[in-house]
Protein backbone atom coordinates (compact mmCIF):
# COMPACT_ATOMS: atom_id res chain seq x y z
CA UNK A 1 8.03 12.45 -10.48
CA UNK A 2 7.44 12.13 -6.68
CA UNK A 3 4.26 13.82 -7.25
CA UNK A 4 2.85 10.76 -9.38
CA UNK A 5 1.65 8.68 -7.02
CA UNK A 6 0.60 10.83 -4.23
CA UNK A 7 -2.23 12.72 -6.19
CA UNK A 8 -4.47 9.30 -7.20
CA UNK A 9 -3.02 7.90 -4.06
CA UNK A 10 -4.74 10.66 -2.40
CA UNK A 11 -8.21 10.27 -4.85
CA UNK A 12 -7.98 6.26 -4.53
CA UNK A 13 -8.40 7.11 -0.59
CA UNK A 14 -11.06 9.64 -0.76
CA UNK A 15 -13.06 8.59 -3.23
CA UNK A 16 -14.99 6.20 -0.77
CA UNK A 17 -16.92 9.25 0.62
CA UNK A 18 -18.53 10.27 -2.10
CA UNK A 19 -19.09 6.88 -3.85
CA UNK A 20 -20.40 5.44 -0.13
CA UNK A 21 -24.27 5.46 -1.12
CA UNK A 22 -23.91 3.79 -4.37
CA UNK A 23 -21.73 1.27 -3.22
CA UNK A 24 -24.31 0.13 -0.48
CA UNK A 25 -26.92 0.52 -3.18
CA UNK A 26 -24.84 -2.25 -5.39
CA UNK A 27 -24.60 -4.27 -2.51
CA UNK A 28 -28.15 -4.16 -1.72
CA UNK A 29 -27.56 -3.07 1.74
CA UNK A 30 -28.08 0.24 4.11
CA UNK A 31 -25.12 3.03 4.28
CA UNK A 32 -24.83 1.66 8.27
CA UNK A 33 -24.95 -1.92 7.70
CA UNK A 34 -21.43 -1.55 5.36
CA UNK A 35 -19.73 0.76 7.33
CA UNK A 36 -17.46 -1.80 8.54
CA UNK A 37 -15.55 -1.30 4.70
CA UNK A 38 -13.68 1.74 6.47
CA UNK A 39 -12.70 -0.63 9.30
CA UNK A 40 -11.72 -3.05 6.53
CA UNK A 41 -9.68 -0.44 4.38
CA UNK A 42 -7.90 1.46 7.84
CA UNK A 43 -6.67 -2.36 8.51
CA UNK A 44 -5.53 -3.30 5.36
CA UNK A 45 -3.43 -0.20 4.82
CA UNK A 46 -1.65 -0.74 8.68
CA UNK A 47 -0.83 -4.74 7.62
CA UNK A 48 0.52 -3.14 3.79
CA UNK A 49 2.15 -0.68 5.89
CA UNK A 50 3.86 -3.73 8.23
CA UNK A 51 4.03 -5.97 5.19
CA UNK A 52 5.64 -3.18 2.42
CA UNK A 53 8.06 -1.97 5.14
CA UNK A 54 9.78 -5.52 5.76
CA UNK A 55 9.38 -6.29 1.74
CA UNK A 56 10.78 -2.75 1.10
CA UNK A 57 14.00 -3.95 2.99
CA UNK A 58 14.41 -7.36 1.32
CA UNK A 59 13.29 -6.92 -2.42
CA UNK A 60 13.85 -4.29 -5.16
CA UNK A 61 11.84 -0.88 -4.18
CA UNK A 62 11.25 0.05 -7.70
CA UNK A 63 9.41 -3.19 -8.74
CA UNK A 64 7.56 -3.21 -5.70
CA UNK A 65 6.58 0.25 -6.11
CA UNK A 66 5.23 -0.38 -9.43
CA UNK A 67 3.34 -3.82 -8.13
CA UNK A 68 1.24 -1.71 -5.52
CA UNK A 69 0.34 0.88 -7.96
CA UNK A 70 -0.47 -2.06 -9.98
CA UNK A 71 -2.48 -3.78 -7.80
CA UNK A 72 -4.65 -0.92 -5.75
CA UNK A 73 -5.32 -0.14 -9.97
CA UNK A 74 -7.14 -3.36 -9.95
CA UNK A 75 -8.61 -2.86 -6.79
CA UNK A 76 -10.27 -0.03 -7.17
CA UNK A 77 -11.19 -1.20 -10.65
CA UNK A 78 -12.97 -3.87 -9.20
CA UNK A 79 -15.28 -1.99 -6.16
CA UNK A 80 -17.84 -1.03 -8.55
CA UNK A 81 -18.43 -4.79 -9.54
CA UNK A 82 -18.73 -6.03 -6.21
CA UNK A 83 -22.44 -7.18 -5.28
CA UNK A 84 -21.82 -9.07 -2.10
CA UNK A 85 -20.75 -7.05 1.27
CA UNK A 86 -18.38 -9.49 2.30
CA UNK A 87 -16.65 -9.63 -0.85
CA UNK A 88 -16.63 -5.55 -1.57
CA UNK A 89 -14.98 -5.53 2.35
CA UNK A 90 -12.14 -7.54 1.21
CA UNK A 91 -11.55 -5.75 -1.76
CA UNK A 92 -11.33 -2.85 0.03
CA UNK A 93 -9.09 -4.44 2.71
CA UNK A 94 -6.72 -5.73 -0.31
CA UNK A 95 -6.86 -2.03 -1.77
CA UNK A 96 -6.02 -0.71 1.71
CA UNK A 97 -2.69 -2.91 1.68
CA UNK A 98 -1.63 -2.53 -1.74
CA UNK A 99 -1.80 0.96 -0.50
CA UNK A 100 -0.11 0.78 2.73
CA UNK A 101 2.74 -0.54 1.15
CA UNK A 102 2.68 1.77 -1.54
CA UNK A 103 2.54 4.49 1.07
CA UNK A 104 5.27 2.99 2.93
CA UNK A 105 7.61 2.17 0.11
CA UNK A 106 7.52 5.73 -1.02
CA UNK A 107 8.57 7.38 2.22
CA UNK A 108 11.33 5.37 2.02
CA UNK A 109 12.10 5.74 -1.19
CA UNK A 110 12.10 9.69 -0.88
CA UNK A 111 14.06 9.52 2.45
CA UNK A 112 16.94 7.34 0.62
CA UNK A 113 17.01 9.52 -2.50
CA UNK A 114 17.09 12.73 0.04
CA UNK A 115 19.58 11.86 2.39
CA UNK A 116 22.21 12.91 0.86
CA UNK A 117 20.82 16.58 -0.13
CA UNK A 118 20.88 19.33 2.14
CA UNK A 119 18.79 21.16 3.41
CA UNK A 120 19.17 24.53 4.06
């Protein structure tokens, strides 16, 4: 069960590697002139990070949880059809939060089902 959102969590992230050339291809642009997407993504995920941890706190984790999986789904749905730079950088800053806060929420989430279990 924990393990069902950290393996496409995990793909979601690295999946802009390999996919890098085509998506400057559909944006009609050179692999250097979009490599501010990365920039894009990396801030994203810290302000879903800052964002999920305060929302975490104040709303009900489970819904939440299922929201950001929701919503990097549609994300990541939607990078193939971007054909404008701008608009594939924002996408992939909204995909970066929606992760973030995923992220974040699920620490939490395993540190407040865990705390009472010990270790040994």
């Amino acid at each position: 069960s924990k393990h069902s959102t950290v393996s496409p969590q995990g793909m979601g992230i690295s999946v802009l590697g390999p996919t890098f050339e085509d998506l400057a291809a559909n944006v009609h642009k050179n692999i250097s002139d979009i490599s501010y997407i990365f920039i894009g993504r990396a801030a994203g995920y810290i302000g879903g990070s800052l964002i999920g941890g305060i929302l975490f706190e104040l709303m009900n984790p489970h819904i939440l949880l299922g929201i950001s999986i929701l919503l990097t789904a549609f994300g990541m749905y939607a990078i193939p059809f971007c054909k404008q730079a701008l608009l594939l950088a924002g996408i992939m800053s909204f995909v970066g939060m929606s992760m973030g806060a995923l992220d974040t929420g699920k620490g939490a989430k395993c540190i407040s089902v865990s705390e009472n279990v010990i270790i040994v």
